[in-house]
PDB file of N, CA and C in Angstrom:
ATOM      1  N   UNK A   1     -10.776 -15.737  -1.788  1.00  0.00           N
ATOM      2  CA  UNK A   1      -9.546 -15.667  -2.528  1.00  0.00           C
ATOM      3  C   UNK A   1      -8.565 -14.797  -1.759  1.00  0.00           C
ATOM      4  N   UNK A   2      -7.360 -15.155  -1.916  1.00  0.00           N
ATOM      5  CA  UNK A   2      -6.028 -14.338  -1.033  1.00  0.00           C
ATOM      6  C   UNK A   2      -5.272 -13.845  -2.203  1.00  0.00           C
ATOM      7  N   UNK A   3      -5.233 -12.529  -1.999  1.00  0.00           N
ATOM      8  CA  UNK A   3      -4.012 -12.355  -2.809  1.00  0.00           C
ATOM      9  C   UNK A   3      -2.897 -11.813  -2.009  1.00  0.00           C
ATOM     10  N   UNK A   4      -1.695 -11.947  -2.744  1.00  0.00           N
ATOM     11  CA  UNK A   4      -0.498 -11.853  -2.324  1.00  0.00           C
ATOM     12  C   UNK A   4       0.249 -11.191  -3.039  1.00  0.00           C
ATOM     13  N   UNK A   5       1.041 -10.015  -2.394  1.00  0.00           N
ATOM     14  CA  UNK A   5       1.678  -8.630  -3.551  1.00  0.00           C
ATOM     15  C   UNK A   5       3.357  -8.697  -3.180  1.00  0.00           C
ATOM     16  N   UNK A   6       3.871  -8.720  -4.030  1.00  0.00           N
ATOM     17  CA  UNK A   6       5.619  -8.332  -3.659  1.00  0.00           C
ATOM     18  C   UNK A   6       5.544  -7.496  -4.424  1.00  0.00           C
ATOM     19  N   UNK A   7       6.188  -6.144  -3.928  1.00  0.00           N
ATOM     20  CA  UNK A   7       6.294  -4.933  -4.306  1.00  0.00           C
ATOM     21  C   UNK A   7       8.139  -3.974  -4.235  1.00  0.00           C
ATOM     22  N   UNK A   8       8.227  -3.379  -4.774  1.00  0.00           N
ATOM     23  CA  UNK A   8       9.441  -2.737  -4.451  1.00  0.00           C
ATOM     24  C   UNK A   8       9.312  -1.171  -4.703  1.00  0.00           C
ATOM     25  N   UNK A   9      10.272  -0.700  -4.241  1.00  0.00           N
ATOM     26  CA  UNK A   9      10.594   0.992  -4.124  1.00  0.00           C
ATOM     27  C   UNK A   9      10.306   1.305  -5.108  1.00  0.00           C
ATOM     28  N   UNK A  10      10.381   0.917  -6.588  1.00  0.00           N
ATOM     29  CA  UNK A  10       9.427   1.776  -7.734  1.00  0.00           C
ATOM     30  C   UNK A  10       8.470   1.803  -7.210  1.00  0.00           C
ATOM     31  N   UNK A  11       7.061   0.792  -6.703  1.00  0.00           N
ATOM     32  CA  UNK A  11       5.695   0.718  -6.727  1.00  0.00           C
ATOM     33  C   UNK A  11       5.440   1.954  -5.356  1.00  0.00           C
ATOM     34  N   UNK A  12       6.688   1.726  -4.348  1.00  0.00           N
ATOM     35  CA  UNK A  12       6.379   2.592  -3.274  1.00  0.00           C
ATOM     36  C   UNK A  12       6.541   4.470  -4.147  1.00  0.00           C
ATOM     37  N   UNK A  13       7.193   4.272  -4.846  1.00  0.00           N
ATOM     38  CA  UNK A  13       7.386   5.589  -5.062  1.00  0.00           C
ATOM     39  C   UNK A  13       6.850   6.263  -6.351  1.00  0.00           C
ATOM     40  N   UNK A  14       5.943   5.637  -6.737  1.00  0.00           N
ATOM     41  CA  UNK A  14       4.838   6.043  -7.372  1.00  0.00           C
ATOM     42  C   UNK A  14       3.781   6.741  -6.358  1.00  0.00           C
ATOM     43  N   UNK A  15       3.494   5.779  -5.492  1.00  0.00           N
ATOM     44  CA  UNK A  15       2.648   6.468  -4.767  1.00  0.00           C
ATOM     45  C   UNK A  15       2.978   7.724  -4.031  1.00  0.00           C
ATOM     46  N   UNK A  16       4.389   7.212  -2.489  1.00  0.00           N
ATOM     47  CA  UNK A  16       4.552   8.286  -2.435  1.00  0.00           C
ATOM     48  C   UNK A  16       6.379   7.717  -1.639  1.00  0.00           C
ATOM     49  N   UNK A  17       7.648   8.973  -2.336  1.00  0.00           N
ATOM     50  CA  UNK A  17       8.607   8.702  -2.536  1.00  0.00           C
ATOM     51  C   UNK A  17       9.306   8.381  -0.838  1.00  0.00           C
ATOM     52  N   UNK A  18       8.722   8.714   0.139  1.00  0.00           N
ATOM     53  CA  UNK A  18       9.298   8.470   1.576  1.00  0.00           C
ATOM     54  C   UNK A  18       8.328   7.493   2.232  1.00  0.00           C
ATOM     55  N   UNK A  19       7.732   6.447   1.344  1.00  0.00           N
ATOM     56  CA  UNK A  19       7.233   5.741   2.229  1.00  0.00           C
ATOM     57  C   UNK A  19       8.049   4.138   1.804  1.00  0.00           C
ATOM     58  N   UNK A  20       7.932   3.019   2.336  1.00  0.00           N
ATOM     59  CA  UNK A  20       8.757   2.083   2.478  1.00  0.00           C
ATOM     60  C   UNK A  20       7.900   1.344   1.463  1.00  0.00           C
ATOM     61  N   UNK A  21       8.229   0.048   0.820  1.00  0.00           N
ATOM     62  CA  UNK A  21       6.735   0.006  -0.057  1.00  0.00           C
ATOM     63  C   UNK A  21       5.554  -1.041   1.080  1.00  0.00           C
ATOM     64  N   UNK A  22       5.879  -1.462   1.858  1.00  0.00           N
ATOM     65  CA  UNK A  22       5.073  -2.154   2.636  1.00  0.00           C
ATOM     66  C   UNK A  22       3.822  -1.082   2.865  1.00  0.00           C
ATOM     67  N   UNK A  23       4.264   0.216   3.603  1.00  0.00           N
ATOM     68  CA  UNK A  23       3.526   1.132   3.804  1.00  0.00           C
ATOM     69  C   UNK A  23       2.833   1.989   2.844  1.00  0.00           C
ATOM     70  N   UNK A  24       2.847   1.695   1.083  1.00  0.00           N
ATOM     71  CA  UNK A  24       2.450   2.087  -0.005  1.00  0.00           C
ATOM     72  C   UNK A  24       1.535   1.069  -0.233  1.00  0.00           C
ATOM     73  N   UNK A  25       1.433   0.048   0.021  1.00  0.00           N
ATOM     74  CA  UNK A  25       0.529  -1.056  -0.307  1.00  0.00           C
ATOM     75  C   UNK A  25      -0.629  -0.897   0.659  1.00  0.00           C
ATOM     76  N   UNK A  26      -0.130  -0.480   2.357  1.00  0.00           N
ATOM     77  CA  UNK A  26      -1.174  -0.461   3.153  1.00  0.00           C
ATOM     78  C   UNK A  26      -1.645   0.839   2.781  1.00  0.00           C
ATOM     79  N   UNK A  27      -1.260   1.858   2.643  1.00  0.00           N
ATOM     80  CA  UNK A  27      -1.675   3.289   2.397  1.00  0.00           C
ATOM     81  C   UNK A  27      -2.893   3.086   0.815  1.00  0.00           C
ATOM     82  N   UNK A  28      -2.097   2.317   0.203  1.00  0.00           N
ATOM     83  CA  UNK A  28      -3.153   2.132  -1.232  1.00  0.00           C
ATOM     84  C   UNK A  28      -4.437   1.227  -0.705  1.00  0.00           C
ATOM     85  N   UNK A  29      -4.087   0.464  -0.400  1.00  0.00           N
ATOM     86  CA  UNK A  29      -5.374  -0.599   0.231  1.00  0.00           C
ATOM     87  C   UNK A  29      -6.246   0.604   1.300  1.00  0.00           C
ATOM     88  N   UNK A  30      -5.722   1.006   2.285  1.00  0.00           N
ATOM     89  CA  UNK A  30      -6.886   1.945   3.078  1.00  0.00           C
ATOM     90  C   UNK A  30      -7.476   3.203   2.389  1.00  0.00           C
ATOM     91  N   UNK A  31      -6.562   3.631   0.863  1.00  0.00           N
ATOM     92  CA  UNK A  31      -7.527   4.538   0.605  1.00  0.00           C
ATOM     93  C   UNK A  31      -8.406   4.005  -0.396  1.00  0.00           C
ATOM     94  N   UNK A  32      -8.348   3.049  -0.536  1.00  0.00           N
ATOM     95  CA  UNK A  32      -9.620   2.283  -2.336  1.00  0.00           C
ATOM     96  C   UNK A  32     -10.915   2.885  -1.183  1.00  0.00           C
ATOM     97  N   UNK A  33     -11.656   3.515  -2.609  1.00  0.00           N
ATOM     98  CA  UNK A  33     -12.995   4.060  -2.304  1.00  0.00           C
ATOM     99  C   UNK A  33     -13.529   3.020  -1.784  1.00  0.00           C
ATOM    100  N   UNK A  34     -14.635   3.633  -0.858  1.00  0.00           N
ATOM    101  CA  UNK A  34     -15.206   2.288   0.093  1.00  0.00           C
ATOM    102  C   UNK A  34     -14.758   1.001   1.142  1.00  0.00           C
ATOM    103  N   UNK A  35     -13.819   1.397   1.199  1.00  0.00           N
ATOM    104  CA  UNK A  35     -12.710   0.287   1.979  1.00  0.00           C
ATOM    105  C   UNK A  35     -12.847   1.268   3.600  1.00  0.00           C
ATOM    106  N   UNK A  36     -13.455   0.621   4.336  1.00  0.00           N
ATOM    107  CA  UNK A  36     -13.698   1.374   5.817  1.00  0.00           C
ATOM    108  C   UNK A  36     -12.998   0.683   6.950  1.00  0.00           C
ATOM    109  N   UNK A  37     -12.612  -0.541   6.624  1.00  0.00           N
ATOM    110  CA  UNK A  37     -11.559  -1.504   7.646  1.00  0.00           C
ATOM    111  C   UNK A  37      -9.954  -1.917   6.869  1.00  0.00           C
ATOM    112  N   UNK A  38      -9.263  -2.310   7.428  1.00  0.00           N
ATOM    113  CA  UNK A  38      -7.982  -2.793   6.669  1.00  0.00           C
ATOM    114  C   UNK A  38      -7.096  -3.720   7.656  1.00  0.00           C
ATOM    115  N   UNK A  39      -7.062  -5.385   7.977  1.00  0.00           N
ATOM    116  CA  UNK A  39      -6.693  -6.073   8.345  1.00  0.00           C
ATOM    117  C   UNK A  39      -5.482  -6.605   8.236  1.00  0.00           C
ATOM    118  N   UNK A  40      -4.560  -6.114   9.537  1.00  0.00           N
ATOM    119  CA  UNK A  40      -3.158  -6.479   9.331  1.00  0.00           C
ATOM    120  C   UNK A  40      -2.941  -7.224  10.055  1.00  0.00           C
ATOM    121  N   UNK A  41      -1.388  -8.417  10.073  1.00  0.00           N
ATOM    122  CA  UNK A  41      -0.818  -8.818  10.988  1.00  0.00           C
ATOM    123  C   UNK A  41       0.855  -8.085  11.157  1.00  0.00           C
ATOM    124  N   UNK A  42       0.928  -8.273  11.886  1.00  0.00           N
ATOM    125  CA  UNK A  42       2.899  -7.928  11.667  1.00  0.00           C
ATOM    126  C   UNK A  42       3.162  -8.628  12.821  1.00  0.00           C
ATOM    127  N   UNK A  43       4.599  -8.391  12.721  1.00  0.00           N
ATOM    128  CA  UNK A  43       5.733  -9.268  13.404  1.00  0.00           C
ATOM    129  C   UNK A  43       5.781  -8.628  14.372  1.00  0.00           C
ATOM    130  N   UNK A  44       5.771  -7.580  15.220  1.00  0.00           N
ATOM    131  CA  UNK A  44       6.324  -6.906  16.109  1.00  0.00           C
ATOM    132  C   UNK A  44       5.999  -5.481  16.291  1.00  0.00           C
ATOM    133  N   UNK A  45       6.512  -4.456  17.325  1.00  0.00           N
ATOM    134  CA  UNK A  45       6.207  -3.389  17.391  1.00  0.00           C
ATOM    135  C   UNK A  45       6.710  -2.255  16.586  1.00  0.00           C
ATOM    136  N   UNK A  46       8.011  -2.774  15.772  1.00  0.00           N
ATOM    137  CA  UNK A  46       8.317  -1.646  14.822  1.00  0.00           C
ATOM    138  C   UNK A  46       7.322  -1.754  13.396  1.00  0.00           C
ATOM    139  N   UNK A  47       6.994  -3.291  13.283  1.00  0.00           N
ATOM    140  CA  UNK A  47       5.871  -2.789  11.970  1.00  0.00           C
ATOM    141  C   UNK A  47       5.023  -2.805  12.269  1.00  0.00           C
ATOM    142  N   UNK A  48       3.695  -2.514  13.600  1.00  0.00           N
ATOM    143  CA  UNK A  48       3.229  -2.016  13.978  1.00  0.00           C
ATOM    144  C   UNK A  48       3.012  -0.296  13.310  1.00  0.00           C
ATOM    145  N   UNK A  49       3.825  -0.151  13.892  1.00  0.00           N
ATOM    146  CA  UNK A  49       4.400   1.598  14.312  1.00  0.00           C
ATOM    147  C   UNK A  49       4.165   1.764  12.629  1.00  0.00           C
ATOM    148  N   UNK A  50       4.837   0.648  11.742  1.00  0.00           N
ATOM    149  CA  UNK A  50       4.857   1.189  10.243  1.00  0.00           C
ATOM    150  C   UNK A  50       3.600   0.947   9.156  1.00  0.00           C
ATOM    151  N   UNK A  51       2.929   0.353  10.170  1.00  0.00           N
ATOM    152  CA  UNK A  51       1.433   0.132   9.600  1.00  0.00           C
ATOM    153  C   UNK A  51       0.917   2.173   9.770  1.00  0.00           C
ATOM    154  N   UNK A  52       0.578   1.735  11.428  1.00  0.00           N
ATOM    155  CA  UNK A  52       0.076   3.037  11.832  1.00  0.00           C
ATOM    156  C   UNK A  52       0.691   4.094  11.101  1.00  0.00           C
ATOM    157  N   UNK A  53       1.883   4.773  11.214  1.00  0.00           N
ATOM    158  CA  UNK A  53       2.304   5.636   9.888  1.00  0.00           C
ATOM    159  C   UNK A  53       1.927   5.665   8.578  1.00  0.00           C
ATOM    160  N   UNK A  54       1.482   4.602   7.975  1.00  0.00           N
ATOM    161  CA  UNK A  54       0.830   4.523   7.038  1.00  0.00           C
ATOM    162  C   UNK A  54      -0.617   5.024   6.695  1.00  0.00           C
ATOM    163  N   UNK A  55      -1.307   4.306   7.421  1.00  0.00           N
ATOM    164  CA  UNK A  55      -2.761   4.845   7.535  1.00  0.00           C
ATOM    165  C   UNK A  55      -3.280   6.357   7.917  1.00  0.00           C
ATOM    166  N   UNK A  56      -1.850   6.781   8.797  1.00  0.00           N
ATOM    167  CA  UNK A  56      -1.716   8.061   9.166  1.00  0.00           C
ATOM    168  C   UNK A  56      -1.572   9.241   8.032  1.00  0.00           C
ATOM    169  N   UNK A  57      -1.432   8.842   6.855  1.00  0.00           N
ATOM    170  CA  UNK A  57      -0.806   9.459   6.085  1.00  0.00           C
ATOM    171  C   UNK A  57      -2.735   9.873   4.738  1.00  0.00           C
ATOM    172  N   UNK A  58      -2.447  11.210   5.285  1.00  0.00           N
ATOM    173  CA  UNK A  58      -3.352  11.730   3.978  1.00  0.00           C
ATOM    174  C   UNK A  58      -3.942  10.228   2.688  1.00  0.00           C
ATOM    175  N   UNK A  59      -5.354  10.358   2.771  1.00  0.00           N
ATOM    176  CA  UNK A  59      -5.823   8.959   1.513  1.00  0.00           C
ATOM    177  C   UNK A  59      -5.068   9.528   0.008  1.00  0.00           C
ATOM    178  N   UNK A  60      -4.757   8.284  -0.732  1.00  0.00           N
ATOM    179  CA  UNK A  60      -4.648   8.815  -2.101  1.00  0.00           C
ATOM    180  C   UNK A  60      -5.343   9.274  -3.284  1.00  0.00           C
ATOM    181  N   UNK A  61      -5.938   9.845  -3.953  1.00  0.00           N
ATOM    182  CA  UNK A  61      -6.315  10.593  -4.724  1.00  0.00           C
ATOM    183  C   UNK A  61      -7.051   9.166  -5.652  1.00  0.00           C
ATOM    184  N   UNK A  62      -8.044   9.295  -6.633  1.00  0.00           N
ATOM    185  CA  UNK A  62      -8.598   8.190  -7.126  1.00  0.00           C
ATOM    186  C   UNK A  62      -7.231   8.295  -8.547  1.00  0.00           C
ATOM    187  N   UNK A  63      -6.775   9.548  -8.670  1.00  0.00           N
ATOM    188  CA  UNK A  63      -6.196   9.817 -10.355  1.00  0.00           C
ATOM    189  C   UNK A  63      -4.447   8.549  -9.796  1.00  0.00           C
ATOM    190  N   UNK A  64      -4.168   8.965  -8.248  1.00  0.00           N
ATOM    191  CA  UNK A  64      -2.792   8.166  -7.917  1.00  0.00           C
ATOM    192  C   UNK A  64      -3.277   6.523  -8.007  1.00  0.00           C
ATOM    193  N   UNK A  65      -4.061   6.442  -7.216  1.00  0.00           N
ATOM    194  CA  UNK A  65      -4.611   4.765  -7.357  1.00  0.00           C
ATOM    195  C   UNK A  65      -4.822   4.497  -9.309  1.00  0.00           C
ATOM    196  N   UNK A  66      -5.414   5.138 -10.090  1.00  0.00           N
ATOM    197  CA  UNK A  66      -5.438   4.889 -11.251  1.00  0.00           C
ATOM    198  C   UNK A  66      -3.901   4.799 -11.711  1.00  0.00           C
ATOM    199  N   UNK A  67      -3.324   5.514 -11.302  1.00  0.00           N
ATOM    200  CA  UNK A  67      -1.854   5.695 -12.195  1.00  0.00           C
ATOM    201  C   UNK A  67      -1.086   4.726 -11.378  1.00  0.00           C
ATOM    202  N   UNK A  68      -1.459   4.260 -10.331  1.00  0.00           N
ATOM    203  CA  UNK A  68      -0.505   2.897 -10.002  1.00  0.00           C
ATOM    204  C   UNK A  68      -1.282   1.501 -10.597  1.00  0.00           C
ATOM    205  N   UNK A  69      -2.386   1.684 -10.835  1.00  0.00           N
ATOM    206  CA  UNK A  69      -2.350   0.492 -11.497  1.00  0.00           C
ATOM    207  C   UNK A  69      -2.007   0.279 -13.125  1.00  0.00           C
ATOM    208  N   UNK A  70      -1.739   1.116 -13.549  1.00  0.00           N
ATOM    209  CA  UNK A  70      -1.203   1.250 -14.688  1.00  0.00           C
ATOM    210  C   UNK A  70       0.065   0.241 -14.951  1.00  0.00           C
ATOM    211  N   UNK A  71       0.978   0.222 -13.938  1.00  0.00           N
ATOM    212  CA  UNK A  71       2.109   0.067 -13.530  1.00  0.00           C
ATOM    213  C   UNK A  71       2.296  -1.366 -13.277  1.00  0.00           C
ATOM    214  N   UNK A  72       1.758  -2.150 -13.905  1.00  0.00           N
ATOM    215  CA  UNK A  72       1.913  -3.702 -13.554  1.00  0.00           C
ATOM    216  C   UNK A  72       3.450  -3.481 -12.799  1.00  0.00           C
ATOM    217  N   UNK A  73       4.024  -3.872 -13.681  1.00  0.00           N
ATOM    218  CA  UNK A  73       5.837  -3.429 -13.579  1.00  0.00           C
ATOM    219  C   UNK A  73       6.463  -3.749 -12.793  1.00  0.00           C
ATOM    220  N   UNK A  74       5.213  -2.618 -11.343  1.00  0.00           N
ATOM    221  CA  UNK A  74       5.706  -2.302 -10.307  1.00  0.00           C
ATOM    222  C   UNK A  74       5.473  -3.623  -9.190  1.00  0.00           C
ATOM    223  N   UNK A  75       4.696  -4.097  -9.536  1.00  0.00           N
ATOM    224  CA  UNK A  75       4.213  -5.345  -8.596  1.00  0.00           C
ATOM    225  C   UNK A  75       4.004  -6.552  -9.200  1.00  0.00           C
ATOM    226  N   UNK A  76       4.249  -7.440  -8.621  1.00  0.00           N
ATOM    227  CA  UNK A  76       3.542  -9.123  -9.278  1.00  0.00           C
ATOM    228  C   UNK A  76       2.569  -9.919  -8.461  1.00  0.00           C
ATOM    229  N   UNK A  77       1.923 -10.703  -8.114  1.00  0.00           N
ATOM    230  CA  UNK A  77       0.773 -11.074  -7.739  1.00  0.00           C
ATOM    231  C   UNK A  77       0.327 -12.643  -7.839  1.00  0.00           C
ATOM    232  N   UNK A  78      -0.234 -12.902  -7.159  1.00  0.00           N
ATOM    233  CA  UNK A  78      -0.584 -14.122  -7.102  1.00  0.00           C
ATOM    234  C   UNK A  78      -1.667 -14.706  -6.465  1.00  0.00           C
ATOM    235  N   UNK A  79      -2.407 -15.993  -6.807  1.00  0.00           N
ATOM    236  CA  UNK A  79      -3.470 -15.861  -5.752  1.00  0.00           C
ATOM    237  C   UNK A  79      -3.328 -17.609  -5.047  1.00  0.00           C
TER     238      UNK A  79
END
C-alpha cells in the first residue's frame, strides 16, 4: 500500500515552527519508533539538502508524534 500526504504549514508547525512542511513529514516519518531506514526521492540538489536538514534535526518526542496525529486537520491522505 502507498500512501500519499499533502500537508501544509499548520501540520509543519505543530511539529516544529522553522521547518518547511515537506521536512516535518520527513522528520515525523524518521522519528516513528522503530523506523531505522527512510526512503526518499527528490528532484534535485536543493531538496536533497532539505531532506538531509531534516533528518538532521533532533527525533520527535513520542507525546509530539501523538499530538500530531490528533490533528487530522492538518493533513489529508490517500491511498
Amino acid at each position: 500500500m502507498i500512501w500519499a500526504f499533502r500537508v501544509g504549514q499548520e501540520f509543519a508547525d505543530l511539529i516544529r515552527p522553522d521547518l518547511t512542511p515537506a521536512q516535518a513529514c520527513i522528520l515525523a516519518v524518521a522519528s516513528w519508533p522503530g523506523m531505522t531506514d527512510v526512503l526518499l526521492a527528490a528532484s534535485g540538489a536543493p531538496r536533497w539538502r532539505e531532506a538531509t536538514d531534516a533528518v538532521a534535526q533532533p527525533s520527535l518526542t513520542a507525546a509530539t508524534l501523538r499530538e500530531t496525529a490528533r490533528h487530522p486537520s492538518s493533513f489529508s491522505y490517500w491511498s
